[in-house]
C-alpha atoms as a PDB file:
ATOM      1  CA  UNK A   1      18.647 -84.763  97.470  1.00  0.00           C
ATOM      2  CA  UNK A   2      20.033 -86.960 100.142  1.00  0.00           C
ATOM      3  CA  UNK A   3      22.065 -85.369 103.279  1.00  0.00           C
ATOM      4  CA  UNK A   4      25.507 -85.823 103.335  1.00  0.00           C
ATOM      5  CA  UNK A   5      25.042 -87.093 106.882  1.00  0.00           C
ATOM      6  CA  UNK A   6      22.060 -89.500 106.070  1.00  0.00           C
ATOM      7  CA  UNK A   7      24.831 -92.488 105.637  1.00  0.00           C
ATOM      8  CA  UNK A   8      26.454 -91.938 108.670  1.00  0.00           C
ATOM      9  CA  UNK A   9      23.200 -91.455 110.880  1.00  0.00           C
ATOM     10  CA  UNK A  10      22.124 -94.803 109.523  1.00  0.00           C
ATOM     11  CA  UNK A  11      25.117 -96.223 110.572  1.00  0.00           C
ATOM     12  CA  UNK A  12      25.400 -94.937 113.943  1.00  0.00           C
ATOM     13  CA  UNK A  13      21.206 -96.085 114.577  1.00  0.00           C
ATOM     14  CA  UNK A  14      21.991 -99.489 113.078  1.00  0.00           C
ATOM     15  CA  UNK A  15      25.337 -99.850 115.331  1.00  0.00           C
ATOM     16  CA  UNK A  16      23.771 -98.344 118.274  1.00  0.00           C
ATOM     17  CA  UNK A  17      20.556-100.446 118.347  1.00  0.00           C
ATOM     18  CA  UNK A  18      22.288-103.579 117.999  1.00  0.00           C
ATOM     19  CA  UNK A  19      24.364-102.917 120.754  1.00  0.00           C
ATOM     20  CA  UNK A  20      21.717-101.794 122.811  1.00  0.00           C
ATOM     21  CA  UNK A  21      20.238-105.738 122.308  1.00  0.00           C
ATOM     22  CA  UNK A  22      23.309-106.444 122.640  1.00  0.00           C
ATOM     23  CA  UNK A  23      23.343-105.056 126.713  1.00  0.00           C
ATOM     24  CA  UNK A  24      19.304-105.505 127.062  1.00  0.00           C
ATOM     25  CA  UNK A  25      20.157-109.555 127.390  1.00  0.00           C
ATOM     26  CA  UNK A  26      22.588-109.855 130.077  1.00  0.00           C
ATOM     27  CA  UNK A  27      20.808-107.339 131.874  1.00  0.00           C
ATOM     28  CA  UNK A  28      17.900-109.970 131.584  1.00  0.00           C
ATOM     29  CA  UNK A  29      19.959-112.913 132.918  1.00  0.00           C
ATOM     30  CA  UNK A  30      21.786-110.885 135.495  1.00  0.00           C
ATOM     31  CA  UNK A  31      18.342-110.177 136.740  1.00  0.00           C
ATOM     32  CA  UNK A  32      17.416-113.535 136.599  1.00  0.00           C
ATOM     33  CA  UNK A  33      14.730-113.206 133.670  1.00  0.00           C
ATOM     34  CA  UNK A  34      15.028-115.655 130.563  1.00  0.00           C
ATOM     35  CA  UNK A  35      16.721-113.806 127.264  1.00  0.00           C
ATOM     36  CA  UNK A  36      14.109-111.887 125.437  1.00  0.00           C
ATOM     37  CA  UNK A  37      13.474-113.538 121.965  1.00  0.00           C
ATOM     38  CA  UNK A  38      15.113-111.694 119.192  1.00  0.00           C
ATOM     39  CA  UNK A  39      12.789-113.070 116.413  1.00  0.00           C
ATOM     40  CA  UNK A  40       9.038-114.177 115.909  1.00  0.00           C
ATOM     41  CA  UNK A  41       6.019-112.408 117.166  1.00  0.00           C
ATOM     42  CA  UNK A  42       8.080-110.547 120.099  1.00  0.00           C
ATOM     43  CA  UNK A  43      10.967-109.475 117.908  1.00  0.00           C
ATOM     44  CA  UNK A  44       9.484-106.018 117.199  1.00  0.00           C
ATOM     45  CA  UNK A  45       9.290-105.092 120.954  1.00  0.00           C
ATOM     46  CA  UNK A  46      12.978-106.484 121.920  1.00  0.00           C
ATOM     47  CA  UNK A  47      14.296-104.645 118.781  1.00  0.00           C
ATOM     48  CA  UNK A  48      12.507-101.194 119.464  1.00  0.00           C
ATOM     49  CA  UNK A  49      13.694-101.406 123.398  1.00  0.00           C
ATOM     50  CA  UNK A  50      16.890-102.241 121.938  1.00  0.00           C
ATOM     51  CA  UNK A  51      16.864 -98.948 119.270  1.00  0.00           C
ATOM     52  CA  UNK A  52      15.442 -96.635 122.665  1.00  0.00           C
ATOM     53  CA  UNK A  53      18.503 -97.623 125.140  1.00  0.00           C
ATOM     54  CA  UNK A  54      19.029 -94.973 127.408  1.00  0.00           C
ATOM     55  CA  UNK A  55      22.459 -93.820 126.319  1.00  0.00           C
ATOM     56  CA  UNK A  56      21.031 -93.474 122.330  1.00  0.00           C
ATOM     57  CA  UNK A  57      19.920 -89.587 123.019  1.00  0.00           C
ATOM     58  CA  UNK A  58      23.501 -88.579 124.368  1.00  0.00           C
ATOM     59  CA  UNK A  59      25.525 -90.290 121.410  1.00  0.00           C
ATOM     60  CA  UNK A  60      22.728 -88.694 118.446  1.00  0.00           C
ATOM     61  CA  UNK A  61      23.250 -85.334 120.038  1.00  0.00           C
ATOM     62  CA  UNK A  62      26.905 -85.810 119.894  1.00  0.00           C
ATOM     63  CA  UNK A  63      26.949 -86.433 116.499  1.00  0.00           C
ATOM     64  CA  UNK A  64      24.305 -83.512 115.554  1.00  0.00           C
ATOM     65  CA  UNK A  65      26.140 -81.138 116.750  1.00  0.00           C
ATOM     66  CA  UNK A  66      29.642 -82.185 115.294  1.00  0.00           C
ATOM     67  CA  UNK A  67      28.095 -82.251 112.179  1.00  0.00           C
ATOM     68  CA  UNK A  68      27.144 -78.528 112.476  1.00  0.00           C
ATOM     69  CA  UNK A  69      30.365 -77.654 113.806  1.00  0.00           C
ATOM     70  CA  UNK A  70      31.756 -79.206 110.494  1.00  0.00           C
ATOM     71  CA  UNK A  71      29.212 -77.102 108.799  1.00  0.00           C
ATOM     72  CA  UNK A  72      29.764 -73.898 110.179  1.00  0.00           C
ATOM     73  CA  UNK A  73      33.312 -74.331 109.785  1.00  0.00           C
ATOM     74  CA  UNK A  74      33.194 -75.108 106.029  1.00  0.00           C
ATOM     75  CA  UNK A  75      30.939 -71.889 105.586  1.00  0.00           C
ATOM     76  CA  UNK A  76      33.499 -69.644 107.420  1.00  0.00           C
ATOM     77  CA  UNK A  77      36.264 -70.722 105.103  1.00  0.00           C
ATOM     78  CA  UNK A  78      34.394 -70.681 102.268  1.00  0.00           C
ATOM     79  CA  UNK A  79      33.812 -67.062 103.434  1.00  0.00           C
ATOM     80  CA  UNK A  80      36.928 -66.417 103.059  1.00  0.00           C
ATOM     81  CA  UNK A  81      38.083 -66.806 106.816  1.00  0.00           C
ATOM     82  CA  UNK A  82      41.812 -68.103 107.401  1.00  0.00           C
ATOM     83  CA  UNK A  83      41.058 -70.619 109.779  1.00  0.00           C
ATOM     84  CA  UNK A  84      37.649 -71.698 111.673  1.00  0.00           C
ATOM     85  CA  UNK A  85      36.977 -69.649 114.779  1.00  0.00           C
ATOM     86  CA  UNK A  86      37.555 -71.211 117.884  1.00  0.00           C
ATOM     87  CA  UNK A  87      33.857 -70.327 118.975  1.00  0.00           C
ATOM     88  CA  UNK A  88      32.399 -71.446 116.109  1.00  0.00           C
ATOM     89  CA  UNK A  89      30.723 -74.114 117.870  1.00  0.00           C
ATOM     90  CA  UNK A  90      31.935 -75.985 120.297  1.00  0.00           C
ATOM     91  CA  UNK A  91      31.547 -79.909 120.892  1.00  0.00           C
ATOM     92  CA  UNK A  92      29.277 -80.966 122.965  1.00  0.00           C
ATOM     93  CA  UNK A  93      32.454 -82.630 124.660  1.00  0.00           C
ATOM     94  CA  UNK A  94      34.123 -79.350 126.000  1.00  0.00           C
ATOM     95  CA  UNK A  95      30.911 -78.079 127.701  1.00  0.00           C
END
């Protein structure tokens, strides 16, 4: 069975990683270096710098842990709760 999630996580990686490339070559010109080639033989090292940007940890953890809050929510009013407790689990945003 395929996660509910899986569709969105692929979406986020593929959006992510191209706009990681997207900021990995004008960091290369503002530094003076030559664009790094996108395609051919090099095209598996620009893309995998590209998927490993800096910010990609923050924005996966995000989204992990919404997803469980959505989770944990569902279970609690499928539990019979009125409404989802506040503490439930909060976003990674309010801490």
């Amino acid at each position: 069975m395929i996660p509910r999630s899986l569709p969105r996580q692929s979406s986020l990686i593929a959006t992510t990683t191209v706009l990681g490339a997207a900021s990995l070559q004008p960091k290369n010109i503002a530094a003076g270096k030559d664009p790094q080639p996108m395609s051919g033989e090099h095209a598996a090292e620009f893309w995998l710098n590209a998927a490993a940007h800096p910010d990609h940890a923050e924005i996966f953890a995000r989204q992990e842990e919404r997803a469980r809050k959505e989770q944990r929510n569902t279970i609690l009013l499928a539990a019979g709760a009125d409404q989802p407790s506040e503490d439930a689990g909060q976003s990674v945003d309010a801490v």
